[in-house]
N, C-alpha and C. Protein backbone atom coordinates (compact mmCIF):
# COMPACT_ATOMS: atom_id res chain seq x y z
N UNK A 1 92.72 -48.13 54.77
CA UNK A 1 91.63 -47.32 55.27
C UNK A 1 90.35 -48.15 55.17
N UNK A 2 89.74 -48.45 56.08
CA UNK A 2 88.29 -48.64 56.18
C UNK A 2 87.10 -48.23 55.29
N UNK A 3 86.85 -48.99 55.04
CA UNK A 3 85.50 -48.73 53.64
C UNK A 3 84.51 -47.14 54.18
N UNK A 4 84.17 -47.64 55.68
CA UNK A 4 83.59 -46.73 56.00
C UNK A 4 84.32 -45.09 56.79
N UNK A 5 85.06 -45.46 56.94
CA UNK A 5 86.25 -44.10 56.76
C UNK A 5 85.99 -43.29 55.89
N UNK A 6 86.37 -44.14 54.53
CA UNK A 6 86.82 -43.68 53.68
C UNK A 6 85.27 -42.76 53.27
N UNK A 7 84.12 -43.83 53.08
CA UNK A 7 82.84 -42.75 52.88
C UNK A 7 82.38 -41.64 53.67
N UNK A 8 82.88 -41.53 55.01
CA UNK A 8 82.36 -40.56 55.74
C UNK A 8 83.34 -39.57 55.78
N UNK A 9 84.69 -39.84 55.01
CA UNK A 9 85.35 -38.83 54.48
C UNK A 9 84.53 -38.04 53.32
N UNK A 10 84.32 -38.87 52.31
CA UNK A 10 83.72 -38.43 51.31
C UNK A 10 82.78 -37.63 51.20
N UNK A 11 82.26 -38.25 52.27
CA UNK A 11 80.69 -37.39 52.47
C UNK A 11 80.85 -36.40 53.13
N UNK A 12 82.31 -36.32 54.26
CA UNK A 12 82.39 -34.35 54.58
C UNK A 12 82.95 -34.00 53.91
N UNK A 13 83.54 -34.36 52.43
CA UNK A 13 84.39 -33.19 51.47
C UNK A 13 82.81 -33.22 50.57
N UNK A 14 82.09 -33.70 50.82
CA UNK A 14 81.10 -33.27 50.16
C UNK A 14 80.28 -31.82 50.15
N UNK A 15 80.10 -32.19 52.04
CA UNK A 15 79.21 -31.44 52.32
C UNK A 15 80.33 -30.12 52.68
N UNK A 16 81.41 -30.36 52.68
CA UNK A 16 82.42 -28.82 53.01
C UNK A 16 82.47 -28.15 51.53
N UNK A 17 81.84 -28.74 50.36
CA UNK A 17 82.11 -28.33 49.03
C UNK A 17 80.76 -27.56 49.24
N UNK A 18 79.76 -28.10 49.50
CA UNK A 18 78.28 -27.40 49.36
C UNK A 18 77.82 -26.44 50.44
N UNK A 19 78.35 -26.62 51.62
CA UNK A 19 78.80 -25.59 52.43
C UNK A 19 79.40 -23.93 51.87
N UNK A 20 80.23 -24.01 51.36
CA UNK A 20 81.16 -23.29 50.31
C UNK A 20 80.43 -22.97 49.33
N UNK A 21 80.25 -23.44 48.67
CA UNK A 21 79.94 -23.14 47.35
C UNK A 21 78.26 -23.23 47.09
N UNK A 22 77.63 -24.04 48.00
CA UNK A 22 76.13 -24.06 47.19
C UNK A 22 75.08 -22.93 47.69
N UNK A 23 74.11 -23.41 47.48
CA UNK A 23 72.69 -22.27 47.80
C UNK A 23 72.69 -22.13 49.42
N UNK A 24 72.95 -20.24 49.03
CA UNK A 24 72.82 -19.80 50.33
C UNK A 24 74.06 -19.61 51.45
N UNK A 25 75.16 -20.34 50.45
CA UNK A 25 76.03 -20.39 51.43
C UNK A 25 76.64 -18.89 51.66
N UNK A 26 76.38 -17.61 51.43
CA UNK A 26 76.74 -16.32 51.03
C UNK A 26 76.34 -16.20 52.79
N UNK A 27 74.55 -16.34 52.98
CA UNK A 27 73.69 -16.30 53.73
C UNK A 27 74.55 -17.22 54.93
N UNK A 28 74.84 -18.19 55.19
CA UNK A 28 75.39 -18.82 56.38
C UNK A 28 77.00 -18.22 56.56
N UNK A 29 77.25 -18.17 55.43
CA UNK A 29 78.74 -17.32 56.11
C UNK A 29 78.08 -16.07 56.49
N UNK A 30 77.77 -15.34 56.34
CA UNK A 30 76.88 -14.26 57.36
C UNK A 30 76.45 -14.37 58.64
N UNK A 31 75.29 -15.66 58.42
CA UNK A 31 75.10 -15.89 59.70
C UNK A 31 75.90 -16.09 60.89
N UNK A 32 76.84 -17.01 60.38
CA UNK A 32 77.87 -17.96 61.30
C UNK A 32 78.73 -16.18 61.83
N UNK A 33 79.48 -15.22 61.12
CA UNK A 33 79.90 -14.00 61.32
C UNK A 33 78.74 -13.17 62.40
N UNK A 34 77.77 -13.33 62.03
CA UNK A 34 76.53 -12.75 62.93
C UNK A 34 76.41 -13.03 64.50
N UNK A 35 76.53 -14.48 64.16
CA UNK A 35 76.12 -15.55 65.21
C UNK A 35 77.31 -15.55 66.75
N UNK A 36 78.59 -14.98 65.76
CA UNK A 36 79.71 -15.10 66.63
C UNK A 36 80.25 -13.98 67.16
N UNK A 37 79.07 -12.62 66.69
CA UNK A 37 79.38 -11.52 66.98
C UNK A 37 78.58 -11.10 68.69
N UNK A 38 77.44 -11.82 68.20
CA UNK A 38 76.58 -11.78 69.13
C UNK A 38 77.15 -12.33 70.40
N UNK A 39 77.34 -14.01 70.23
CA UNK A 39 78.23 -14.51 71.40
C UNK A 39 79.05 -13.54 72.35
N UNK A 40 79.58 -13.19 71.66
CA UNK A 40 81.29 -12.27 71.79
C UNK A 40 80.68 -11.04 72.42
N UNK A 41 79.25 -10.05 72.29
CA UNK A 41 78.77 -8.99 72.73
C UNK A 41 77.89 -9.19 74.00
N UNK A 42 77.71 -10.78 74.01
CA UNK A 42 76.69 -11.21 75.51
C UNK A 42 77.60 -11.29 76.14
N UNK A 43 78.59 -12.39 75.93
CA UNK A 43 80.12 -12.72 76.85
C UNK A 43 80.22 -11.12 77.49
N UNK A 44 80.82 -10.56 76.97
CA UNK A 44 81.46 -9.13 77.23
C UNK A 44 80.45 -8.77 78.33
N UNK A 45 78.81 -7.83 77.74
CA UNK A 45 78.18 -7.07 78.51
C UNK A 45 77.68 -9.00 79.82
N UNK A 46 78.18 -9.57 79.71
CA UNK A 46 78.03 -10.61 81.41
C UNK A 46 79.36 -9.72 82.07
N UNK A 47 80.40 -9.73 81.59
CA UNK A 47 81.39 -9.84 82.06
C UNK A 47 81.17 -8.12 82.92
N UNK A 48 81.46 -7.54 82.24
CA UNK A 48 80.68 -6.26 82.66
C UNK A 48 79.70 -6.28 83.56
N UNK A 49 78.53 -6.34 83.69
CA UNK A 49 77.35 -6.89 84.10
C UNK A 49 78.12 -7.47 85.83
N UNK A 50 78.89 -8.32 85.96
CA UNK A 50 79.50 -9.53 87.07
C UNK A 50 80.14 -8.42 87.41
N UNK A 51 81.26 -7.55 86.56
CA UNK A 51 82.31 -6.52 87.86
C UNK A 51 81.44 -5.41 88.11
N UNK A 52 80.99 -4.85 87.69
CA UNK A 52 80.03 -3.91 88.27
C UNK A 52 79.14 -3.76 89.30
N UNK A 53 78.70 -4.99 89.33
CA UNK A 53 78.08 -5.83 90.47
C UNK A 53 78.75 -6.39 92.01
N UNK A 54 80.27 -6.75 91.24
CA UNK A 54 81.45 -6.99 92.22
C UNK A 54 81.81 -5.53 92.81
N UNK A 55 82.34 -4.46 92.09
CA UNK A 55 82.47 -3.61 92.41
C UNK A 55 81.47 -2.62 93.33
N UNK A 56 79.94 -2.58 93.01
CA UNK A 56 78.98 -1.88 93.80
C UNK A 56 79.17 -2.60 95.01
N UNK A 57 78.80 -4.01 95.48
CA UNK A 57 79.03 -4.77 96.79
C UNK A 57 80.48 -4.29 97.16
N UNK A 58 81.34 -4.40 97.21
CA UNK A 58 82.30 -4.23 97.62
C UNK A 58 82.58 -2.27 98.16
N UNK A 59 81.80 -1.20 97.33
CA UNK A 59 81.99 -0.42 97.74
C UNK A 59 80.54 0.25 98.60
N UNK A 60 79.65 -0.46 98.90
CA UNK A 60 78.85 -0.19 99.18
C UNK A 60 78.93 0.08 100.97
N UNK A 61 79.47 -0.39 101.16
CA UNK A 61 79.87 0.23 103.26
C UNK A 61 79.73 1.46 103.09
């Protein structure tokens, strides 16, 4: 393994330890849960939003 492999391994079991475990991380696992809820509720009301839109044109004759 490569010297520098090997440190930039090191340094993400670092930062996946302090991620986890350090200050605040309570707060970003929240966020990140927050963050992906939101995604997931814009996705949807587009998707919605696009057939509804498909659907009015189409029945509009």
């Amino acid at each position: 393994m490569d010297i520098k492999e090997e440190f930039d391994a090191r340094i993400q079991k670092l930062e996946s330890f302090i991620e986890d475990r350090g200050l605040g991380s309570k707060q970003l696992k929240r966020a990140k849960r927050i963050q992906k809820n939101v995604n997931a509720t814009i996705f949807l009301g587009g998707l919605i939003i696009v057939a509804g839109i498909a659907i009015w044109a189409l029945n509009r004759d």
